[in-house]
Protein backbone atom coordinates (compact mmCIF):
# COMPACT_ATOMS: atom_id res chain seq x y z
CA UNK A 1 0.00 0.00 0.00
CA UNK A 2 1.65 3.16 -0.71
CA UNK A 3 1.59 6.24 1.71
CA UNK A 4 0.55 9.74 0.65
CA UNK A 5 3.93 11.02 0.37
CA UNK A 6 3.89 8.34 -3.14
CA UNK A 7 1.03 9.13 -4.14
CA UNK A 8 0.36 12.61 -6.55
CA UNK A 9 -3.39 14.06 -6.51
CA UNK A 10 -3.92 16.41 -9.38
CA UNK A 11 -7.54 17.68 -9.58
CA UNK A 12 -7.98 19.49 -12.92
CA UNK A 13 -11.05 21.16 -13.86
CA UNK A 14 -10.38 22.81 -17.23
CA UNK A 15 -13.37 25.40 -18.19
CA UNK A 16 -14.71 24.29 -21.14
CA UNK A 17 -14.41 27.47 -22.76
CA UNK A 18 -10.90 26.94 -22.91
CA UNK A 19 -11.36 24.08 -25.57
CA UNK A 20 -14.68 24.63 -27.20
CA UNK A 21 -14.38 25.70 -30.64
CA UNK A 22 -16.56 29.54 -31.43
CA UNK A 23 -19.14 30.25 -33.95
CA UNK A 24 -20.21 26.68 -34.80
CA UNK A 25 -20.99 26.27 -38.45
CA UNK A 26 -25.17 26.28 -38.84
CA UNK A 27 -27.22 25.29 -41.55
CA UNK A 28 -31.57 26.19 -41.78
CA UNK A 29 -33.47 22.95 -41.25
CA UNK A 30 -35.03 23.21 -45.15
CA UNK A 31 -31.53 23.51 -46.72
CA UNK A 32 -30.75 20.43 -48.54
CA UNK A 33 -28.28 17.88 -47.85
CA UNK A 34 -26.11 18.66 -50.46
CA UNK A 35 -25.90 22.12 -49.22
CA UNK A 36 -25.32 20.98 -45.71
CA UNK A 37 -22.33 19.30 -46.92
CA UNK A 38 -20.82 21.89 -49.15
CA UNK A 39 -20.83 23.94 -45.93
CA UNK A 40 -19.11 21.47 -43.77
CA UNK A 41 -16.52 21.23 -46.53
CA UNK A 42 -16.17 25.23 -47.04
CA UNK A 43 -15.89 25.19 -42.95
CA UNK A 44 -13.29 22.01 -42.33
CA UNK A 45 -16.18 20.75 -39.94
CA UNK A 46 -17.70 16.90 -39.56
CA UNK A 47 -21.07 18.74 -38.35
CA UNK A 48 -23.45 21.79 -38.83
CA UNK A 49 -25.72 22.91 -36.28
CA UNK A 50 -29.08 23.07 -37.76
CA UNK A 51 -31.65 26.40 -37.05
CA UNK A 52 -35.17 27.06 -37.61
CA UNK A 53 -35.11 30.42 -37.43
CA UNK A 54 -32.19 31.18 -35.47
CA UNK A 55 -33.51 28.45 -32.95
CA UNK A 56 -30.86 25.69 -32.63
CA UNK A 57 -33.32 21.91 -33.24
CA UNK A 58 -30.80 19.46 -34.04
CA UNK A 59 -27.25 18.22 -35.32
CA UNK A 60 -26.18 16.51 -38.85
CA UNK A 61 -23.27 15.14 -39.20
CA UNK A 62 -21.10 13.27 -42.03
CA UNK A 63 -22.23 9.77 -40.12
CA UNK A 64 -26.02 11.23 -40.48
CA UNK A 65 -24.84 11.87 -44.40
CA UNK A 66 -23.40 8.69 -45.29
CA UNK A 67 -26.08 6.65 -43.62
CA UNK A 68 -29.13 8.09 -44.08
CA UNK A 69 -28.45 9.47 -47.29
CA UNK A 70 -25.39 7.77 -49.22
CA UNK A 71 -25.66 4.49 -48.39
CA UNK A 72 -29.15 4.21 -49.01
CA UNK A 73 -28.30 5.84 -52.79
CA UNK A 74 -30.21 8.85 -52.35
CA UNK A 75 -30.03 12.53 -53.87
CA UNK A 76 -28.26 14.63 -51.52
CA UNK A 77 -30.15 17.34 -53.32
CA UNK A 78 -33.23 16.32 -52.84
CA UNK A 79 -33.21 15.05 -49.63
CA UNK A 80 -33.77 17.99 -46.64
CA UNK A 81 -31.44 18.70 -43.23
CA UNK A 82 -34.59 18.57 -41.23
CA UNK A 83 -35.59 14.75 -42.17
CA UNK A 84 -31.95 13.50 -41.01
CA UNK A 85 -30.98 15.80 -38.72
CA UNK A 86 -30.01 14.44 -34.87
CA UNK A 87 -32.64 15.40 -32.88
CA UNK A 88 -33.30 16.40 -30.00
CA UNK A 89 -30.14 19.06 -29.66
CA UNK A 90 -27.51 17.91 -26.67
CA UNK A 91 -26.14 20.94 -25.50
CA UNK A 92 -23.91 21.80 -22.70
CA UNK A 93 -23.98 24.73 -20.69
CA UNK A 94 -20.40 26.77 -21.31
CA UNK A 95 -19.35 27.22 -17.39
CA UNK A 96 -19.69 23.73 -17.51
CA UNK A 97 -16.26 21.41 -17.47
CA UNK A 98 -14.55 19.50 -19.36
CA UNK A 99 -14.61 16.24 -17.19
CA UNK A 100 -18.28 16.72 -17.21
CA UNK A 101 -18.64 16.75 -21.28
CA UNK A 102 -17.06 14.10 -21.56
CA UNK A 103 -19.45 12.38 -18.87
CA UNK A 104 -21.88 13.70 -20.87
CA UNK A 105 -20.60 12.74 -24.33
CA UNK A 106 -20.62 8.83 -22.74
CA UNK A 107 -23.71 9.42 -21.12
CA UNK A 108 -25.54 10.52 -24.38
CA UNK A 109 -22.99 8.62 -26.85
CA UNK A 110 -22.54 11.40 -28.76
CA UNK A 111 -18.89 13.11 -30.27
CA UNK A 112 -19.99 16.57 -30.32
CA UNK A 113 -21.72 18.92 -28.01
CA UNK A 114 -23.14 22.19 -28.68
CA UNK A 115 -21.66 24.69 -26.05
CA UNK A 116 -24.78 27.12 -25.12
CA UNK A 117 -24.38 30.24 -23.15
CA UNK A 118 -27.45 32.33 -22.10
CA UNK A 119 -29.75 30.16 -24.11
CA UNK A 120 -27.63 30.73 -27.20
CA UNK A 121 -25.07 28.30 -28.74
CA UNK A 122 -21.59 29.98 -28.91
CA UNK A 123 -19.69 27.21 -29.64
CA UNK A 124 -19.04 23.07 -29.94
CA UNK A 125 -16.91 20.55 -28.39
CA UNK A 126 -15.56 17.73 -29.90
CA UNK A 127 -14.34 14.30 -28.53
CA UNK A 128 -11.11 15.56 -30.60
CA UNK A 129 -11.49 18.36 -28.53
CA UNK A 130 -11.15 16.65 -25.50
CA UNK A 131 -8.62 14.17 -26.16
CA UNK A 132 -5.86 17.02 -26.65
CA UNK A 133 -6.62 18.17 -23.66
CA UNK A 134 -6.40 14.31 -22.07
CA UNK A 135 -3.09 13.98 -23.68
CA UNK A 136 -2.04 17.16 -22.35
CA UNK A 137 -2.66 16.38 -18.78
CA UNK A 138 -0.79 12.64 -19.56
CA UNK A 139 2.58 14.55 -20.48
CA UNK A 140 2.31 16.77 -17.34
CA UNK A 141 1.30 13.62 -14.93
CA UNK A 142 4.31 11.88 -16.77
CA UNK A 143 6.66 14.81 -16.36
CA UNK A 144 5.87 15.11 -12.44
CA UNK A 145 5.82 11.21 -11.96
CA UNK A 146 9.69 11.55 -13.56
CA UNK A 147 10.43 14.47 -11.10
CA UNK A 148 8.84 12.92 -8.03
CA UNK A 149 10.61 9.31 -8.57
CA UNK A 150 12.81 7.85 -6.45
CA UNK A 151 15.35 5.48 -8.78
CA UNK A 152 16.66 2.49 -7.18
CA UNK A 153 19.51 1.55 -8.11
CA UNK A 154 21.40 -1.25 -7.39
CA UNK A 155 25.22 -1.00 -6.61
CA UNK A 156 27.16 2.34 -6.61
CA UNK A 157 29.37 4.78 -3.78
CA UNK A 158 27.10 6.98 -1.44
CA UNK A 159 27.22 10.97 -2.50
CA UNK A 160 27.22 11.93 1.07
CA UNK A 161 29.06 9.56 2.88
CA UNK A 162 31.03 7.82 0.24
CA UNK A 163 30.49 3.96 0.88
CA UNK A 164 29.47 1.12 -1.08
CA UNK A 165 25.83 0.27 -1.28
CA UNK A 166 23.83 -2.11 -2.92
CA UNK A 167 20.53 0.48 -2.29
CA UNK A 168 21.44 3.71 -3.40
CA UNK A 169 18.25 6.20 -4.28
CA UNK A 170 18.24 9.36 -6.05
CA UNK A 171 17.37 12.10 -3.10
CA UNK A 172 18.18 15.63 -3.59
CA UNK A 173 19.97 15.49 -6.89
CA UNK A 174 21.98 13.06 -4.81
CA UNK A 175 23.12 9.25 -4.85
CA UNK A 176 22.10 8.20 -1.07
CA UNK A 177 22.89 5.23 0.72
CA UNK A 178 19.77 4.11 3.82
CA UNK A 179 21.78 5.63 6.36
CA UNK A 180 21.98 9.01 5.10
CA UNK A 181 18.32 9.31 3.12
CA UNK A 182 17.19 8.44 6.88
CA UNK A 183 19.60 11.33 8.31
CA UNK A 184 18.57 13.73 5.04
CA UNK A 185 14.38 12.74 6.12
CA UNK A 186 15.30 13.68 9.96
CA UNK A 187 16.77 17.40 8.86
């Protein structure tokens, strides 16, 4: 069992404003899928937001696209947003976190959420979104977990003291032997 001087709590609540990507690219619910798609390409997005009026009703994405509409062989063209749109709308509130999107993201088993503020969406959040952030945090936690380590090693001449020992540790930028980590952990 390890004691709490070897073990590292980081708590981490990163805003999700900090990661959630502004002015979300919208579409009206009676613009074709074919136009839906030319404005996902135009944008560099996998999703647009779509709007009746300027109220936010549901998501379509590329999935929504290739199996609703390409894989059955229909005409994007012809075919409207509104009939295979994702509906209803999962949003998430902006002071929100980013832990708790991607609670929600599982919850909901969804890869985007629509970041609303004051009713209004201002942004989106993508598991893409979220994983940089993830792998972030992993290089700091693997940084400190370096820093914090004490490294046996096996055989080698005390720092301090200068005798042979078969248990020196890395303490203080120094090589100790037991005798001298204990009297460098009494100072």
């Amino acid at each position: 069992m390890a004691n709490a001087r070897d073990t590292i709590y980081v708590e981490t609540r990163v805003p999700l404003k900090e990661v959630m990507r502004g002015s979300p690219t919208t579409i009206e619910a009676e613009a074709t899928v074919a136009k839906a798609a030319a404005r996902m390409c135009r944008s560099e997005v996998g999703s647009c937001i779509v709007l009746s009026g300027n109220v936010p009703i549901g998501i379509v994405t590329e999935q929504d696209m290739n199996c609703k509409v390409v894989a059955k062989d229909l005409k994007p063209s012809s075919i409207y947003v509104r009939e295979i749109m994702s509906t209803p709308l999962i949003t998430i509130d902006s002071e929100r976190t980013v832990g708790e999107a991607a609670q929600m993201m599982i919850r909901h088993r969804v890869r985007r959420l629509p970041v609303v503020e004051n009713g209004k969406v201002t942004g989106i959040v993508t598991v893409r979104d979220l994983l940089s952030v993830a792998n972030e945090l992993n290089e700091i936690m693997s940084d400190l977990i370096v820093i914090n380590r004490e490294e046996n090693y096996s055989m080698g001449l005390c720092d301090r003291c200068g005798k042979m020992s078969d248990n020196l540790v890395s303490m203080d930028a120094m090589m100790l032997c037991n005798d001298c980590r204990e009297e460098e952990r009494l100072r």
